[in-house]
Protein backbone atom coordinates (compact mmCIF):
# COMPACT_ATOMS: atom_id res chain seq x y z
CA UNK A 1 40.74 99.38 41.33
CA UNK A 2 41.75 102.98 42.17
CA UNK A 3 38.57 105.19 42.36
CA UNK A 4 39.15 109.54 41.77
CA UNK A 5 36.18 111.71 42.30
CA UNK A 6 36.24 114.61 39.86
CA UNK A 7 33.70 116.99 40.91
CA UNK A 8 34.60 119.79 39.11
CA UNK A 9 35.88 119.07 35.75
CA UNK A 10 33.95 121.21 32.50
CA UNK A 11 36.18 119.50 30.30
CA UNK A 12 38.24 116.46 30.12
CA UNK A 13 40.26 115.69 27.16
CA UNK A 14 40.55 111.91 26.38
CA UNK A 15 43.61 112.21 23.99
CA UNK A 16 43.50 112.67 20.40
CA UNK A 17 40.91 113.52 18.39
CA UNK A 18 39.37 110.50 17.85
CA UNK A 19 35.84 109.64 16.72
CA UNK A 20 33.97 107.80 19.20
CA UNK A 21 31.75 106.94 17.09
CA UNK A 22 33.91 103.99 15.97
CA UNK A 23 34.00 102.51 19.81
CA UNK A 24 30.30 103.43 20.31
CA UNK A 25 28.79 100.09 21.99
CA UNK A 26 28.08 98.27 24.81
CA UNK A 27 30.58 95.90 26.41
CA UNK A 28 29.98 92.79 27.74
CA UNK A 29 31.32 90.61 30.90
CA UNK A 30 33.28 88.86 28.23
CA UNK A 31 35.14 91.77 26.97
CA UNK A 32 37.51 92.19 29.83
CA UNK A 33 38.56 88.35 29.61
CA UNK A 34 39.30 88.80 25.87
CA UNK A 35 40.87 92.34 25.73
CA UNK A 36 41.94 92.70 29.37
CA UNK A 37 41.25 95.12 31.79
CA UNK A 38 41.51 99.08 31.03
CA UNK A 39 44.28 101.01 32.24
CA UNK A 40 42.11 104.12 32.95
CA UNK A 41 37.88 104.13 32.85
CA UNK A 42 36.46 107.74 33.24
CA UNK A 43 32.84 106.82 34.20
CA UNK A 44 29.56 109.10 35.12
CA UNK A 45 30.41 111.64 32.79
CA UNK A 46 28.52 113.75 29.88
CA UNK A 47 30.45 112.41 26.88
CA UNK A 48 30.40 113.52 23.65
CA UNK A 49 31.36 111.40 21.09
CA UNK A 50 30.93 113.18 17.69
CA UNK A 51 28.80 110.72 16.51
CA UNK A 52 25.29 111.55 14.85
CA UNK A 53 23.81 108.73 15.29
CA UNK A 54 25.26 108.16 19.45
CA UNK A 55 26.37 111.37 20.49
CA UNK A 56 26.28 110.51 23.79
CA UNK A 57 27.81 108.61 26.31
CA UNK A 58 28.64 107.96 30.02
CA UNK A 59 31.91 105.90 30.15
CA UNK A 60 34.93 105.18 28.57
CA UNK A 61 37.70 102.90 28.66
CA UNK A 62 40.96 103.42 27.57
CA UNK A 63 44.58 101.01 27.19
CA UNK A 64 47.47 101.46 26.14
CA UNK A 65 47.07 105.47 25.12
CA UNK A 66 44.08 104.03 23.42
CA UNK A 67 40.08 104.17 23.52
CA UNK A 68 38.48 100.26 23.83
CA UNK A 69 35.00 101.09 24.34
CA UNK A 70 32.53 103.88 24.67
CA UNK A 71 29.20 102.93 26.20
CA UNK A 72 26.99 103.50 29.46
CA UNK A 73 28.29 103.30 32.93
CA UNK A 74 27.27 100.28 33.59
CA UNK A 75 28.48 98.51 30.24
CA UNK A 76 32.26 100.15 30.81
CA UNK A 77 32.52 98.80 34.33
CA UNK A 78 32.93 95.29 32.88
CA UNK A 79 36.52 96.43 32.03
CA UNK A 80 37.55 97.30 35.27
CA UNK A 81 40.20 95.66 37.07
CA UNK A 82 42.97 95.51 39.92
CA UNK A 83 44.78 97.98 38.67
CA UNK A 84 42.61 100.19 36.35
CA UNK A 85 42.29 103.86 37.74
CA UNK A 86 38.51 104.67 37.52
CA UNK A 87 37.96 108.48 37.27
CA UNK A 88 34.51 109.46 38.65
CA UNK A 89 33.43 112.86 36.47
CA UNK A 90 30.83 113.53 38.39
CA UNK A 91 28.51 114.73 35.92
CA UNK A 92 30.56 116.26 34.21
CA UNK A 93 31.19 117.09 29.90
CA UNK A 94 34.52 115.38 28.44
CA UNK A 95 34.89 115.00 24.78
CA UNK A 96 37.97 114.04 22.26
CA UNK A 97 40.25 116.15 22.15
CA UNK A 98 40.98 118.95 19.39
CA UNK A 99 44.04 118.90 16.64
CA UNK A 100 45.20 121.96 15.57
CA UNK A 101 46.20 121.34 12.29
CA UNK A 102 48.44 124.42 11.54
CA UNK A 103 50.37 126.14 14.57
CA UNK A 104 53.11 127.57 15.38
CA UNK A 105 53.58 126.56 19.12
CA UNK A 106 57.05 128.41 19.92
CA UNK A 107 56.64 131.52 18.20
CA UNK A 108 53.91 132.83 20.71
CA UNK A 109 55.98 133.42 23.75
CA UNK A 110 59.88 133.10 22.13
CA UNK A 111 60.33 136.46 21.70
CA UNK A 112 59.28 137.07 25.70
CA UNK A 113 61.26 134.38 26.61
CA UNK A 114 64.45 135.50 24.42
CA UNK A 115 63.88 139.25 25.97
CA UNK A 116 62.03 140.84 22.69
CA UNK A 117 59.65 143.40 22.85
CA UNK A 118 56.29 142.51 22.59
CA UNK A 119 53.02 144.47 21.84
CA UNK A 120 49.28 143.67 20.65
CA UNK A 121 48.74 144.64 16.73
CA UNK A 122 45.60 147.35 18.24
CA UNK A 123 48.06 149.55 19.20
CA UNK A 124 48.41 152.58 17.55
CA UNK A 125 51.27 154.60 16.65
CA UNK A 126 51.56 156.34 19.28
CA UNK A 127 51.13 153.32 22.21
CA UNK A 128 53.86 151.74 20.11
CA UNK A 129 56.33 154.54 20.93
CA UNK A 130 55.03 154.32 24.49
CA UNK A 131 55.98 150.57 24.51
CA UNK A 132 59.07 151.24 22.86
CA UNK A 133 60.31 153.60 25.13
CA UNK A 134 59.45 151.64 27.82
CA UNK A 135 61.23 148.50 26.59
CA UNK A 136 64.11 150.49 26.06
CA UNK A 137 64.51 152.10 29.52
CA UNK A 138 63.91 148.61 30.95
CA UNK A 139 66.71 147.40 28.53
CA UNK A 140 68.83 149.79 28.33
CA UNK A 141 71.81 147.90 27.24
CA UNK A 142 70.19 145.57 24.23
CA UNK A 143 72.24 145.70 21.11
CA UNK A 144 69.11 145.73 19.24
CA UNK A 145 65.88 145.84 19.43
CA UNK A 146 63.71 142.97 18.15
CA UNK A 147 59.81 143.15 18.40
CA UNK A 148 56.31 142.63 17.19
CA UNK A 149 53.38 143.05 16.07
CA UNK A 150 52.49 146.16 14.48
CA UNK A 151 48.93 146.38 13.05
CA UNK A 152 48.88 146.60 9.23
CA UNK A 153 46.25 149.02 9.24
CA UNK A 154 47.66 151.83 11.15
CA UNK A 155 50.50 152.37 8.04
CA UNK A 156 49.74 153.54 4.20
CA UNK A 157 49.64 150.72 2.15
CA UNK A 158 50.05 148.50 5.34
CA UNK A 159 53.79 149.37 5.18
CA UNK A 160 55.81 151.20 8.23
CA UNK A 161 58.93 152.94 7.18
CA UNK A 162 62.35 152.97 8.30
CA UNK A 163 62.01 157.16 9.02
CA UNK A 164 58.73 156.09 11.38
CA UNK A 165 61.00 153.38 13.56
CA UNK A 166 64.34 155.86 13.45
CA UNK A 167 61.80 158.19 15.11
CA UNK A 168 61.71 156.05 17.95
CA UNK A 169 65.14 154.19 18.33
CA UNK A 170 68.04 155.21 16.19
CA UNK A 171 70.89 154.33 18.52
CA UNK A 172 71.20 150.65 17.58
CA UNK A 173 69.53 148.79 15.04
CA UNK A 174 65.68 147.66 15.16
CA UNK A 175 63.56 145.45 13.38
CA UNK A 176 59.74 145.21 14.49
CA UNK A 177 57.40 142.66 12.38
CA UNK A 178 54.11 142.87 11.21
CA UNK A 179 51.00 141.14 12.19
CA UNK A 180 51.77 138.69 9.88
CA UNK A 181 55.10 138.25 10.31
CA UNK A 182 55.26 138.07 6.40
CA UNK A 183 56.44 141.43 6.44
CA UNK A 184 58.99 143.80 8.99
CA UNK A 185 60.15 147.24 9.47
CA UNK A 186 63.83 147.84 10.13
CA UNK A 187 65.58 151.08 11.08
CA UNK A 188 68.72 152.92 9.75
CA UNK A 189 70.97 151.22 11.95
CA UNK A 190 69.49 147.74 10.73
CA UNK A 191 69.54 148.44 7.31
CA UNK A 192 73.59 149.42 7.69
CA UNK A 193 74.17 145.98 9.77
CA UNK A 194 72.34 144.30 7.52
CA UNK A 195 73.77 145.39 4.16
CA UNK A 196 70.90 146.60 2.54
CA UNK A 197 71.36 149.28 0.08
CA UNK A 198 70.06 151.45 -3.01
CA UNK A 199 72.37 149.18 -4.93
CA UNK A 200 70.94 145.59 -3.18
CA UNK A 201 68.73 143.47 -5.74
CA UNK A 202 65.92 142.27 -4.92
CA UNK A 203 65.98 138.70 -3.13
CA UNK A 204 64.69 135.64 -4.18
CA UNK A 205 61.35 135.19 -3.34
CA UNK A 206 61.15 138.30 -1.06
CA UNK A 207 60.58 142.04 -1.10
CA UNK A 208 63.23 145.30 -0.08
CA UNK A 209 61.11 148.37 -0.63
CA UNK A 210 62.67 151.16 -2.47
CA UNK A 211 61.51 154.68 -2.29
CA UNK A 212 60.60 155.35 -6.49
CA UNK A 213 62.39 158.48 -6.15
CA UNK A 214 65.97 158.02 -4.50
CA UNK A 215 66.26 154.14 -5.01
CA UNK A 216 67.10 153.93 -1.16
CA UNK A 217 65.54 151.33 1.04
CA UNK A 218 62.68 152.47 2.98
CA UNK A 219 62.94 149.88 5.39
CA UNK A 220 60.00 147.64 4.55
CA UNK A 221 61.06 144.17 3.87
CA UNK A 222 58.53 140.79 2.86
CA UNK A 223 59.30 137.56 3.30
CA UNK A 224 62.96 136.56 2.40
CA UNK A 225 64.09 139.70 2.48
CA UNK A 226 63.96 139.34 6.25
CA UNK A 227 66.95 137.29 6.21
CA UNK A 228 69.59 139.98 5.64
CA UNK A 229 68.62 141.21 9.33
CA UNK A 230 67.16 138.08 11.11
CA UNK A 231 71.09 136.32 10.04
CA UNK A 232 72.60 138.71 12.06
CA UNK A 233 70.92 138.15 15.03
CA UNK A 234 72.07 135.43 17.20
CA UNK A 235 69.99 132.46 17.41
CA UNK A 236 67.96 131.80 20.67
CA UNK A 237 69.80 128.58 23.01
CA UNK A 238 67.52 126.15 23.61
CA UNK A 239 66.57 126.73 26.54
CA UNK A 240 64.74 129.51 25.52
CA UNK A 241 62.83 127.54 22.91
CA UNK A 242 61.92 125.01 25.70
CA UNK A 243 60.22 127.80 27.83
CA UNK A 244 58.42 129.16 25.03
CA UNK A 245 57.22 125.95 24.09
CA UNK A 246 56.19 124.85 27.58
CA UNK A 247 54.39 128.06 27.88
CA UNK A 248 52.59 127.26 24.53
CA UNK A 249 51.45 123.73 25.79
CA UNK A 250 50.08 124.86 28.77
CA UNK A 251 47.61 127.30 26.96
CA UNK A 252 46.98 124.78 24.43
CA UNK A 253 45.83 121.92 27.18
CA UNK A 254 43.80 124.29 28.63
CA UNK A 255 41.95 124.75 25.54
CA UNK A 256 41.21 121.59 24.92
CA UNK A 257 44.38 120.22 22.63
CA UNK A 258 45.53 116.99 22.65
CA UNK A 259 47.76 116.99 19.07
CA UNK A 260 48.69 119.52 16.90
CA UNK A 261 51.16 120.16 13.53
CA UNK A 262 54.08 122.09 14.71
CA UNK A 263 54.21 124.39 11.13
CA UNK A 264 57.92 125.11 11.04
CA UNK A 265 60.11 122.98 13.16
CA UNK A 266 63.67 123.32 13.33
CA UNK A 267 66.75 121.77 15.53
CA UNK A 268 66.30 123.38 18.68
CA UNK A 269 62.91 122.20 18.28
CA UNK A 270 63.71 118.87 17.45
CA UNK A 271 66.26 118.70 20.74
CA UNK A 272 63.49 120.28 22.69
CA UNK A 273 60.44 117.66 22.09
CA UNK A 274 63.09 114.86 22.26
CA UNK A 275 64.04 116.07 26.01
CA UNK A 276 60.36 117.01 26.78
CA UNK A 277 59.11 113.81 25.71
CA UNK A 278 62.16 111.57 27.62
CA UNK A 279 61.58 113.66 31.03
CA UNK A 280 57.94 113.06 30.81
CA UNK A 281 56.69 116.59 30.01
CA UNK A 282 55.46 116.16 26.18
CA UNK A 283 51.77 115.67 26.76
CA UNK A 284 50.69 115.59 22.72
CA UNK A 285 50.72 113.97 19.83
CA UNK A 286 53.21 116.44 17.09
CA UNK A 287 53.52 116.16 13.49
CA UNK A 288 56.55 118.23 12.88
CA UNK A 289 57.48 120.35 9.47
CA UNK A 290 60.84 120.68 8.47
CA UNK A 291 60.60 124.44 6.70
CA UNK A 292 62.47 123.96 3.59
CA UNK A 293 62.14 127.33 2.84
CA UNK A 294 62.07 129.51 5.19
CA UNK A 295 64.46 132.20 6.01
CA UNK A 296 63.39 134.63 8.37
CA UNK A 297 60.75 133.19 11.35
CA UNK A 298 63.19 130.60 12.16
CA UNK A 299 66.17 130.46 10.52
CA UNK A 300 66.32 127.49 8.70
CA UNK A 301 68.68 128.56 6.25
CA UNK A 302 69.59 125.17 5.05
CA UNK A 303 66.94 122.58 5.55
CA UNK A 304 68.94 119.16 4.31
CA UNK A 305 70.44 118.01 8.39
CA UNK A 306 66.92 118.34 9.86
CA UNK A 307 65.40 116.52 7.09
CA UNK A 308 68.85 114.08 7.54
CA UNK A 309 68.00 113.43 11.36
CA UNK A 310 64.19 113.32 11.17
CA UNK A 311 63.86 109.40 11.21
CA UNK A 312 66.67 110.11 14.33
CA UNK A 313 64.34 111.91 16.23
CA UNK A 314 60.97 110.25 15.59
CA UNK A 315 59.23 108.96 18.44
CA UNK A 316 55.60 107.95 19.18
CA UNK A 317 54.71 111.63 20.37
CA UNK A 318 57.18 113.62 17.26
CA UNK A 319 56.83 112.09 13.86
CA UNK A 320 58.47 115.26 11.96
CA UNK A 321 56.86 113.80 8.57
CA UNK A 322 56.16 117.32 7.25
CA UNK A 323 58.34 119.18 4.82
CA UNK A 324 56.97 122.70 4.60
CA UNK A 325 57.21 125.45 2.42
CA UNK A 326 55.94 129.17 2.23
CA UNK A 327 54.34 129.29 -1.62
CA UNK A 328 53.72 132.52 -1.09
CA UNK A 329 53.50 135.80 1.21
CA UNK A 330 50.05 137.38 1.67
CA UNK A 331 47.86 139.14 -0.21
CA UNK A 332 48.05 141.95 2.01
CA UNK A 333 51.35 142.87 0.70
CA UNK A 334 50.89 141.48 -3.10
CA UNK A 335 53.23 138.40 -2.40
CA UNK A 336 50.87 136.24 -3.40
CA UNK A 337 49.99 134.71 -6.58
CA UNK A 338 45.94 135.79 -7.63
CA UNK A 339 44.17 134.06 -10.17
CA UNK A 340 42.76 137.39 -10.54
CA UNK A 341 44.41 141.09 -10.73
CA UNK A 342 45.06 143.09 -7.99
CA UNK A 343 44.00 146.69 -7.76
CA UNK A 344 46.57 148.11 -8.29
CA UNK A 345 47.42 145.60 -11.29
CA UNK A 346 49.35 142.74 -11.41
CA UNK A 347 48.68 139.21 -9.86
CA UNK A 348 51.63 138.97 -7.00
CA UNK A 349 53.99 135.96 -6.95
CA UNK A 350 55.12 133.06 -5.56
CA UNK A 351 58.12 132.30 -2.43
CA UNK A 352 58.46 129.11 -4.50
CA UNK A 353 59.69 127.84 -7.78
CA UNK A 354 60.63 124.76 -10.62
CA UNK A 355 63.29 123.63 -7.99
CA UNK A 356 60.76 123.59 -4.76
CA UNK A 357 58.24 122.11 -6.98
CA UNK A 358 60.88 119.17 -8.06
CA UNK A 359 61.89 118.95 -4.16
CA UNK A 360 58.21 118.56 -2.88
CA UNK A 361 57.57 115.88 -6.01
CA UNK A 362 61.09 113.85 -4.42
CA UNK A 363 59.82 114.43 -1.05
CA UNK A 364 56.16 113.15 -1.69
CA UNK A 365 57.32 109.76 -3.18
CA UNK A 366 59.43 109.48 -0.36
CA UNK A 367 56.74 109.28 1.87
CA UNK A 368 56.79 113.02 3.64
CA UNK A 369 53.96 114.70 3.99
CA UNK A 370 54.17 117.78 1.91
CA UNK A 371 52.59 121.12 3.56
CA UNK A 372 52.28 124.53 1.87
CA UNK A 373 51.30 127.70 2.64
CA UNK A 374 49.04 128.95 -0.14
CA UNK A 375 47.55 132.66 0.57
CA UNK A 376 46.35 132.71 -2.85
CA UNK A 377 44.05 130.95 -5.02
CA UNK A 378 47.08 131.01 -7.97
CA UNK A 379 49.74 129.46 -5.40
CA UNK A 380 46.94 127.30 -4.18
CA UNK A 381 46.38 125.95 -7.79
CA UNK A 382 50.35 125.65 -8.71
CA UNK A 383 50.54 123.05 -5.83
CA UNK A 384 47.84 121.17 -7.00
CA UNK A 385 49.69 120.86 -10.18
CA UNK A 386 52.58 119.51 -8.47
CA UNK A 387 50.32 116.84 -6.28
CA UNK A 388 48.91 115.92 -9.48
CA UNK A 389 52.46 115.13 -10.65
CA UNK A 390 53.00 112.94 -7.84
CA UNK A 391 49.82 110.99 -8.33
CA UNK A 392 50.73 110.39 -12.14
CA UNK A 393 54.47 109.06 -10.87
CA UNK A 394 53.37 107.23 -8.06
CA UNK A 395 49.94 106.14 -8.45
CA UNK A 396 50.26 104.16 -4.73
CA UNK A 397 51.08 108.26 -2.91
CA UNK A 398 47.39 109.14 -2.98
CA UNK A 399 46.72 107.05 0.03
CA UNK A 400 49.06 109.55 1.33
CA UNK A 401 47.07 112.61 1.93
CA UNK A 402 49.40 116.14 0.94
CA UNK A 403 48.17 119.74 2.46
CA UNK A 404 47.85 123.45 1.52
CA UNK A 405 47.49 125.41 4.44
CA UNK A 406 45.63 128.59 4.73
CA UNK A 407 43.53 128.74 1.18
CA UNK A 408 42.74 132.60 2.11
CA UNK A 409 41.56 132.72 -1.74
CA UNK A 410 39.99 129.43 -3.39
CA UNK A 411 38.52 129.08 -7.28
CA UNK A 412 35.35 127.18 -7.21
CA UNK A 413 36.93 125.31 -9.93
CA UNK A 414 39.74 124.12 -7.76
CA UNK A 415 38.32 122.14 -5.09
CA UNK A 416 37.14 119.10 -6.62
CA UNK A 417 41.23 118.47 -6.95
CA UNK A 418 41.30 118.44 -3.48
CA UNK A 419 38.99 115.44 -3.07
CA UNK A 420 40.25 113.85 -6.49
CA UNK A 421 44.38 114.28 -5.35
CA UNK A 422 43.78 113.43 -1.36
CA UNK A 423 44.78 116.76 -0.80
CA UNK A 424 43.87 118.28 2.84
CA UNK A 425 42.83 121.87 2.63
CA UNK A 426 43.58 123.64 5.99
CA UNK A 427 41.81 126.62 7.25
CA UNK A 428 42.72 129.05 9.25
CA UNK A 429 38.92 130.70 10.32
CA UNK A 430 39.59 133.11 12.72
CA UNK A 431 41.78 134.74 10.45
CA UNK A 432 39.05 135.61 8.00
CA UNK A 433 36.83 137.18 10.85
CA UNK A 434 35.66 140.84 9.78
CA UNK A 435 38.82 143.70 10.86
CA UNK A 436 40.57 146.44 9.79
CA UNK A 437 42.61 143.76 8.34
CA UNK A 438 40.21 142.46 5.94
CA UNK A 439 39.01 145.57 4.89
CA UNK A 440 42.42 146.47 3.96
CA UNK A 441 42.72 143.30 2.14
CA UNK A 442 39.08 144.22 0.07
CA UNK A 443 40.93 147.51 -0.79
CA UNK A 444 44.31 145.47 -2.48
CA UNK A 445 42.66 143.04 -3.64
CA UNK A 446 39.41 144.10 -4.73
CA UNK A 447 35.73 142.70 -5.39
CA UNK A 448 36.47 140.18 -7.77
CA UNK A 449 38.75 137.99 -5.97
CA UNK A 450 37.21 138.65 -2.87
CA UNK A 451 34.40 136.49 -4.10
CA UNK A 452 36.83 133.50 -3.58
CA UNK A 453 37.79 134.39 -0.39
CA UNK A 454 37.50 132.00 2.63
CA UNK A 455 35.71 129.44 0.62
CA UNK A 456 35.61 126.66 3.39
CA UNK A 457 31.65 126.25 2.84
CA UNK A 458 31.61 125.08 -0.68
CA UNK A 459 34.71 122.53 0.56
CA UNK A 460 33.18 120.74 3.24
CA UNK A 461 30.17 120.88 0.60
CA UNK A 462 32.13 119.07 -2.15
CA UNK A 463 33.55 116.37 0.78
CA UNK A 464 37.03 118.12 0.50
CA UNK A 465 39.07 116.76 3.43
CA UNK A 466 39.10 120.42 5.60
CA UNK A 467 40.97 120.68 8.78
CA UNK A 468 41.46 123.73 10.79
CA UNK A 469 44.45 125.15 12.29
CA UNK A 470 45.18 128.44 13.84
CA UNK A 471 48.04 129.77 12.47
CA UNK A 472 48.92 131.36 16.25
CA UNK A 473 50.70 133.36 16.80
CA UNK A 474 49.94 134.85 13.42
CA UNK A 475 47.29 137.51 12.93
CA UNK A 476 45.42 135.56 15.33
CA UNK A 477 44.88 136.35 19.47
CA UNK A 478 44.67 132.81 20.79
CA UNK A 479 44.33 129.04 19.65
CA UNK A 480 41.02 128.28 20.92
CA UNK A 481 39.32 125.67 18.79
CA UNK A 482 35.91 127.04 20.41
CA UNK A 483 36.72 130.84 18.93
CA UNK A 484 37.72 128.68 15.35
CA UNK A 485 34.57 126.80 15.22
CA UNK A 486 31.83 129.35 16.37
């Protein structure tokens, strides 16, 4: 037996999320002759096991990367061995640890890592130029200038403008994203490298503002528009994606994360966790998501050799199961589809159409795990139609649980499908936390809808499956479960 004293731990994470409650009773003499001896006990400890009926506990054994009993000191010592490694806690809390169900664990630090510039969305105008300038006379020999995250309140509309950003660097081209990073603000330069025109139609599924006037761009672009500039750029090596994501892990251990959903995973990606997790270094549980559809965060321009390599690369800490697709923008900037009208008239659209919907159906039966991002309450109900496809062609999928992430807008009417299709609705709270944000968002959207907003209450009410997941880097500060649950 090989004792550790751990005097000082506040929290110990146990692995993933788990509930104890399942594990919750007292071993006996006889347990270690019929199971064998733990590999690890962690003993004299304040353990929480999420269970109403036994929250609490003081030991607990684990084998094999999994728990075998939760019960009192005294119980748990009955599965100690030789060569079990008993970890004293001295008193101290430990609890399962959390999942973040929707995050995007690169994107946080890639930029840095890559050389980007990088600012906080509470800066103003004017401590953007600041950081601008500064970047720039730190750089002074970047061919372009790629940055974030400009604060959707400090424009009209939530929109920055190409003559705003030419303002402060018209040398080379520049392309800054929003808070979001639905939405982006390119320069003159940018727009020329990129293509974009008076005469450019609009994209599929995306957005080029045009001045009503002249017809020229005014260098706000949404969603797939993005692509144009973010195609020209060259892609990050991976070695730049394994710092980020190292980075990422570290903050996310230290906040009490054992597992998470990686929300749009691509091939460096892939490479990276394959390398991490062969050298020792991958310390959680991912469920990866191909993106399918997404053109402009990370490139993923054509989804069908990750989705050819994903049983390649699945391992017992990557399972990239998840096919993802954007359904829609945000309701900040009208790109998604309302049940309702928008102020200003109209009820926004979808990044998704028949030939996604056919995909996810194929995909489902298959046995992927289908996740979409659903700002609004329309998008949000358009998914459900296609889960409820897939339930009527394969009645044997809806042991398979599908997922719409986000659910910023939710009809009351909708989320007994959730429960009835074995659909996960994912929540993203810290998101819908009072800002100049959301009271830009009451101003597009209005009263009306706003009455379905954030409607996780009424779907842990109806026994809707509801996870949580952070959506960090996006419009959020940190991935803290503690700051998601308070």
């Amino acid at each position: 037996m090989k004792k550790q004293l751990v005097p000082l731990v506040l929290m110990l994470v146990l692995g993933t999320v788990v509930v104890l409650a399942q594990k919750t009773r007292q071993a006996t003499p006889n347990d270690a002759a019929r199971k064998g001896s733990a590999d690890t006990v962690f003993t004299n400890g304040k353990i929480y096991t999420v269970n109403n009926t036994h929250p609490w506990a003081e030991a607990v054994a684990v084998k094999d990367g999994k728990l075998m009993e939760v019960g009192s000191a005294k119980d748990i010592a009955a599965l100690v061995g030789q060569g079990t490694r008993v970890v004293d806690l001295g008193g101290a809390f430990a609890m399962p640890g959390f999942i973040d169900d929707h995050v995007h664990p690169a994107q946080p630090y890639l930029n840095e890592e890559g050389g980007a510039l990088l600012f906080p969305e509470s800066l103003n105008k004017e401590q953007i130029a600041e950081a601008v300038a500064a970047y720039l006379k730190r750089n002074p020999n970047v061919p372009y200038v790629i940055g974030e995250k400009w604060g959707l309140a400090s424009f009209p509309n939530g929109r920055a403008n190409r003559a705003w950003l030419d303002s402060l660097v018209a040398d080379r081209p520049a392309v800054l994203r929003d808070e979001t990073r639905h939405g982006a603000v390119v320069n003159t330069a940018m727009l020329k490298l990129a293509g974009i025109t008076k005469d450019t139609p609009q994209p599929r599924n995306g957005f080029i503002e045009k001045d009503p006037r002249t017809g020229e761009p005014t260098g706000y672009l949404a969603e797939t528009a993005q692509q144009a500039v973010f195609s020209k750029i060259p892609m990050y090596q991976d070695e730049v994606w394994e710092r980020a994501l190292a980075r990422a892990m570290q903050r996310l251990t230290a906040w009490g994360v054992t597992a998470y959903t990686d929300a749009s995973t691509n091939a460096p990606q892939f490479r990276v966790y394959r390398k991490m997790e062969r050298e020792g270094r991958l310390r959680f549980h991912v469920s990866g998501s191909i993106a399918m559809n997404d053109w402009a965060k990370d490139r993923v321009v054509d989804p069908e050799p990750i989705v050819a390599m994903a049983d390649e690369y699945r391992s017992p800490l990557f399972d990239p199961i998840g096919r993802k697709w954007w359904g829609d923008g945000t309701p900040l900037s009208e790109t998604s589809l309302l049940v309702g009208e928008y102020v200003g008239g109209g009820h926004g659209g979808m990044s998704v159409d028949r030939a996604d919907f056919d995909r996810m159906v194929v995909e489902a039966r298959k046995g992927a795990l289908v996740r979409v991002h659903a700002g609004g309450d329309g998008t949000g109900r358009a998914i459900l139609d296609v889960v409820e496809q897939v339930r009527t062609l394969s009645p044997e999928s809806t042991s398979q649980c599908q997922h719409i992430a986000h659910n910023f807008f939710l009809r009351d009417e909708d989320i007994p499908r959730f429960l009835r299709l074995n659909v996960v609705a994912n929540f993203s709270p810290v998101i819908y936390y009072r800002s100049p944000e959301m009271s830009l968002l009451e101003q597009v959207v209005g009263a009306g809808n706003m009455k379905y907003f954030a409607n996780v209450k009424k779907a842990i009410d109806r026994g809707v499956h509801v996870s949580i997941g952070s959506d960090w880097p996006t419009g959020v500060m940190d991935a803290n479960p503690l700051r998601e649950l308070r």
